[in-house]
Protein backbone atom coordinates (compact mmCIF):
# COMPACT_ATOMS: atom_id res chain seq x y z
CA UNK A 1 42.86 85.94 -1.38
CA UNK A 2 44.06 82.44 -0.14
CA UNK A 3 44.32 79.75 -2.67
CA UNK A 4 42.36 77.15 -2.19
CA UNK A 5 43.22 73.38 -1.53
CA UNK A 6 40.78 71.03 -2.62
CA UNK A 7 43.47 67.88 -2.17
CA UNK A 8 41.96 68.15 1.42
CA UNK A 9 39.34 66.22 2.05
CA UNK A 10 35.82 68.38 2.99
CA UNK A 11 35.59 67.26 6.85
CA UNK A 12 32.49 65.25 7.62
CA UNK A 13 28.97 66.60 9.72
CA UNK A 14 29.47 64.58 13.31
CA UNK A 15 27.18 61.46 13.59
CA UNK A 16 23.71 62.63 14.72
CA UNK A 17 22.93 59.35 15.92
CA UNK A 18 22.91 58.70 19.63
CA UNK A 19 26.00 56.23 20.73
CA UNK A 20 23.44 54.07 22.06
CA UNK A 21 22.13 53.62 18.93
CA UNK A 22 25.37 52.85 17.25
CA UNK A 23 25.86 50.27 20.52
CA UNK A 24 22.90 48.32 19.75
CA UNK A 25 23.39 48.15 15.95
CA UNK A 26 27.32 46.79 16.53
CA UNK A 27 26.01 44.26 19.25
CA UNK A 28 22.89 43.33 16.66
CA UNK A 29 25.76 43.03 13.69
CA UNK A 30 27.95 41.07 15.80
CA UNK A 31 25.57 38.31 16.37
CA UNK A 32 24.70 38.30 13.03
CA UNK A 33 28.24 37.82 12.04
CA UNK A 34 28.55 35.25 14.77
CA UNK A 35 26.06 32.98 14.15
CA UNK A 36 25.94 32.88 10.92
CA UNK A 37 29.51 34.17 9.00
CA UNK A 38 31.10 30.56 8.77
CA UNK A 39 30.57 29.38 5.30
CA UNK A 40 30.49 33.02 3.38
CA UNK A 41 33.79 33.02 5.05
CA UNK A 42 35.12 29.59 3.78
CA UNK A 43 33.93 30.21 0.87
CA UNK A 44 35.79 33.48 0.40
CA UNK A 45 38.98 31.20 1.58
CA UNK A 46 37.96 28.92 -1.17
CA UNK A 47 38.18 31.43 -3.86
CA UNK A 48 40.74 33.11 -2.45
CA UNK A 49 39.33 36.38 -2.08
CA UNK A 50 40.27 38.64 0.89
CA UNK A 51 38.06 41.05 2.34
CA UNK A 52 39.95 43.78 0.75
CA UNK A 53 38.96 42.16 -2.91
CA UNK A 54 35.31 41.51 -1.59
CA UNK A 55 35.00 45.05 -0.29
CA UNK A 56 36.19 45.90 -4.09
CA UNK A 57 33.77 44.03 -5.72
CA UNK A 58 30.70 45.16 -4.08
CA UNK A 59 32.21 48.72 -4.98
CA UNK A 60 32.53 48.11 -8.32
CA UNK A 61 29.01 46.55 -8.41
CA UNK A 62 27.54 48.98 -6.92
CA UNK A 63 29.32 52.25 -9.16
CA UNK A 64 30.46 50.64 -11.92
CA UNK A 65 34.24 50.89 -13.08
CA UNK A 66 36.34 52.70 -11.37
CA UNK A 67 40.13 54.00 -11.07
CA UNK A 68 42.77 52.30 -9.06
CA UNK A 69 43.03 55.37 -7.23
CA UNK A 70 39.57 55.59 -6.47
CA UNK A 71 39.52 51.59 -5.23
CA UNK A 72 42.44 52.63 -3.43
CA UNK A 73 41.03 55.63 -1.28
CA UNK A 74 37.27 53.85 -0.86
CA UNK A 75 38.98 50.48 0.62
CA UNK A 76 41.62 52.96 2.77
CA UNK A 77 44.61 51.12 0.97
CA UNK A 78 47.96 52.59 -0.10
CA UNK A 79 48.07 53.25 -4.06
CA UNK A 80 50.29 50.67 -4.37
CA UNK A 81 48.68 47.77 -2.42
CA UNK A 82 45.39 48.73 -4.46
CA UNK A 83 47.09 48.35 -7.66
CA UNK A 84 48.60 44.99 -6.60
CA UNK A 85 45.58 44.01 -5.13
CA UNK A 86 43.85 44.79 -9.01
CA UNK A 87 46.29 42.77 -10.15
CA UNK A 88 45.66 39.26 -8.33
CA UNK A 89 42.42 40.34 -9.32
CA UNK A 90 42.85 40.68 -12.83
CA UNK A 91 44.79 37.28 -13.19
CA UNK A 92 41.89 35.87 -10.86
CA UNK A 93 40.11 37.10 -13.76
CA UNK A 94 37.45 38.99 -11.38
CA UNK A 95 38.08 42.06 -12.87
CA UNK A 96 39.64 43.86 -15.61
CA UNK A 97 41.25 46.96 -16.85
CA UNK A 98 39.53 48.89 -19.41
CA UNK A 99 39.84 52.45 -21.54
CA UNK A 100 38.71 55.21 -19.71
CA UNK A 101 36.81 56.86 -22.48
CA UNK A 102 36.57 60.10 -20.61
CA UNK A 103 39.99 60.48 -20.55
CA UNK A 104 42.56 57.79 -22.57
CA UNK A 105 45.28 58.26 -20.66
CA UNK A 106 43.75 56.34 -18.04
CA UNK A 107 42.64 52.96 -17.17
CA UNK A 108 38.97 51.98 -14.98
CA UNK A 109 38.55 48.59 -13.42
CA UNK A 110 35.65 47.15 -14.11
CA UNK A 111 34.17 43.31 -12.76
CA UNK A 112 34.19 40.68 -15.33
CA UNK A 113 31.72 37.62 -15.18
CA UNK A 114 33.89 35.71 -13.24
CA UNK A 115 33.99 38.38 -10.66
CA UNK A 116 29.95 38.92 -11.11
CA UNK A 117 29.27 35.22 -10.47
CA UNK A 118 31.88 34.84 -7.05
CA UNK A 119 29.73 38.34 -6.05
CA UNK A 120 26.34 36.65 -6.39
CA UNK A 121 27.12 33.14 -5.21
CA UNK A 122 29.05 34.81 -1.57
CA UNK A 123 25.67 37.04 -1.80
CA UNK A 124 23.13 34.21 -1.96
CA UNK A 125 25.07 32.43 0.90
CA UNK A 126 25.57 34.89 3.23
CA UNK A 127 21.63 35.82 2.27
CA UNK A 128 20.89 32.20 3.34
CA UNK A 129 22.75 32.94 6.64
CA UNK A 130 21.04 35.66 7.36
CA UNK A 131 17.63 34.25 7.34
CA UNK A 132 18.26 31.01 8.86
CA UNK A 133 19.72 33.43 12.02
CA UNK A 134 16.87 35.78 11.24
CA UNK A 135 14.53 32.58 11.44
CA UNK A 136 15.04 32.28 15.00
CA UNK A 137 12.64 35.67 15.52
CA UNK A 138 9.14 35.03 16.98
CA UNK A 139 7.02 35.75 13.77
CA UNK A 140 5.61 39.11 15.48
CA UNK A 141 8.92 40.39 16.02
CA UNK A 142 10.04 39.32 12.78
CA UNK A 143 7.29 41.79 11.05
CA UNK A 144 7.97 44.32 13.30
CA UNK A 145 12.09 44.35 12.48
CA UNK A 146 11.23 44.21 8.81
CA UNK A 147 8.96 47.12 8.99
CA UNK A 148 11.28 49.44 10.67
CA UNK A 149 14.62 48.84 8.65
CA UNK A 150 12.64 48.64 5.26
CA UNK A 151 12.24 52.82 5.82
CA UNK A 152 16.01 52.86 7.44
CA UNK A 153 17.49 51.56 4.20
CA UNK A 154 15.69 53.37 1.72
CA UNK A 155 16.40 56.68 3.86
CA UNK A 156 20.16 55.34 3.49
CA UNK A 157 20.32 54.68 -0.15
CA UNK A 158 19.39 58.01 -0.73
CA UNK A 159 21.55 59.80 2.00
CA UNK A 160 24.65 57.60 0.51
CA UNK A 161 23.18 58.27 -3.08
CA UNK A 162 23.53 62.20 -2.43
CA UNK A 163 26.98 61.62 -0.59
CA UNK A 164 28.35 59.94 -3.79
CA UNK A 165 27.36 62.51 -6.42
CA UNK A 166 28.86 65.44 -4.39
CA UNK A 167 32.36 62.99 -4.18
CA UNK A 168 32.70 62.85 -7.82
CA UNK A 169 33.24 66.62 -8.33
CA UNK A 170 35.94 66.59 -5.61
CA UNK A 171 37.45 63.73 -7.32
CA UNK A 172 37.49 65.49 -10.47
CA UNK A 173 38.68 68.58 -9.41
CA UNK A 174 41.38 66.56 -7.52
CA UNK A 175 42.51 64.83 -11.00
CA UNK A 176 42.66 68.26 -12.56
CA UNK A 177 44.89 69.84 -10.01
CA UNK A 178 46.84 67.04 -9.89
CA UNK A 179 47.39 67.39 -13.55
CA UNK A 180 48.47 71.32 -13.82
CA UNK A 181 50.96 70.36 -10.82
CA UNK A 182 52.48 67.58 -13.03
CA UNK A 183 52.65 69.83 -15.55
CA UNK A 184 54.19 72.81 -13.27
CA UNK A 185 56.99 70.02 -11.90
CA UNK A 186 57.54 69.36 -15.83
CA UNK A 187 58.51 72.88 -16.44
């Protein structure tokens, strides 16, 4: 029997959402991000945060601490530029590097208060943005948009809920082969 390889990544179910769909959600996105973007952006320059550090610290908001090597594969970055992106970060003082205490060897990267209060104050502005754009909607169209995507996000919570907890086995079992291969090159 074939060994298995579970270094490759499972391949993905095709979209079963209409390109049309997809079309109007860019074009609704875009104008979003065009008409309202400007000072979440500044402020981002301001701080000195790229989008590659953002991107991290919603991550680690939203999951908690987590590897370099996971950061690196979520954000699509080389393990290198991940951990030198952790640590601007860590001198930033946005996040820092703590004991895994599932496993000692390793380290988790985890937001500090600093990084928690940058998160919340680019949040609340780009919140503000939103519904000053979002105030230009006749009030009956308004009511309308809410009611629709308040079902469309809570359906996509819990689709991206499931997706995570069936990652985290394939990232274990990953770590694990990755450590008997270590070992094999050792000996």
């Amino acid at each position: 029997m074939p060994e298995m390889d579970y270094t490759r990544p499972v391949p993905r179910p095709r979209p079963r959402t209409s390109p049309d769909l997809a079309d109007r959600f860019q074009r609704l996105m875009s104008l979003l991000m065009r008409t309202g973007a400007g000072d979440s952006l500044s402020m981002m320059q301001e701080s000195g945060v790229s989008f590659a550090q953002m991107i991290t610290l919603y991550m680690l908001h939203a999951r908690g601490g987590q590897s370099v090597s996971s950061i690196a594969q979520r954000t699509k970055l080389s393990l290198p530029t991940a951990s030198q992106m952790i640590d601007r970060m860590v001198r930033g003082g946005l996040v820092s590097r703590t004991e895994n205490p599932e496993d000692r060897r390793s380290r988790l990267v985890a937001m500090t208060a600093k990084g928690q209060k940058l998160l919340a104050e680019l949040h609340g502005q780009r919140h503000r943005e939103l519904a000053t754009t979002l105030g230009m909607l006749p009030p009956d169209l308004a009511e309308r948009f809410a009611s629709v995507l308040e079902p469309v996000a809570e359906h996509l919570e819990k689709a991206m809920a499931e997706r995570m907890a069936g990652e985290a086995p394939r990232a274990e079992r990953r770590a694990k082969l990755a450590a008997i291969d270590r070992k094999r090159q050792r000996s």
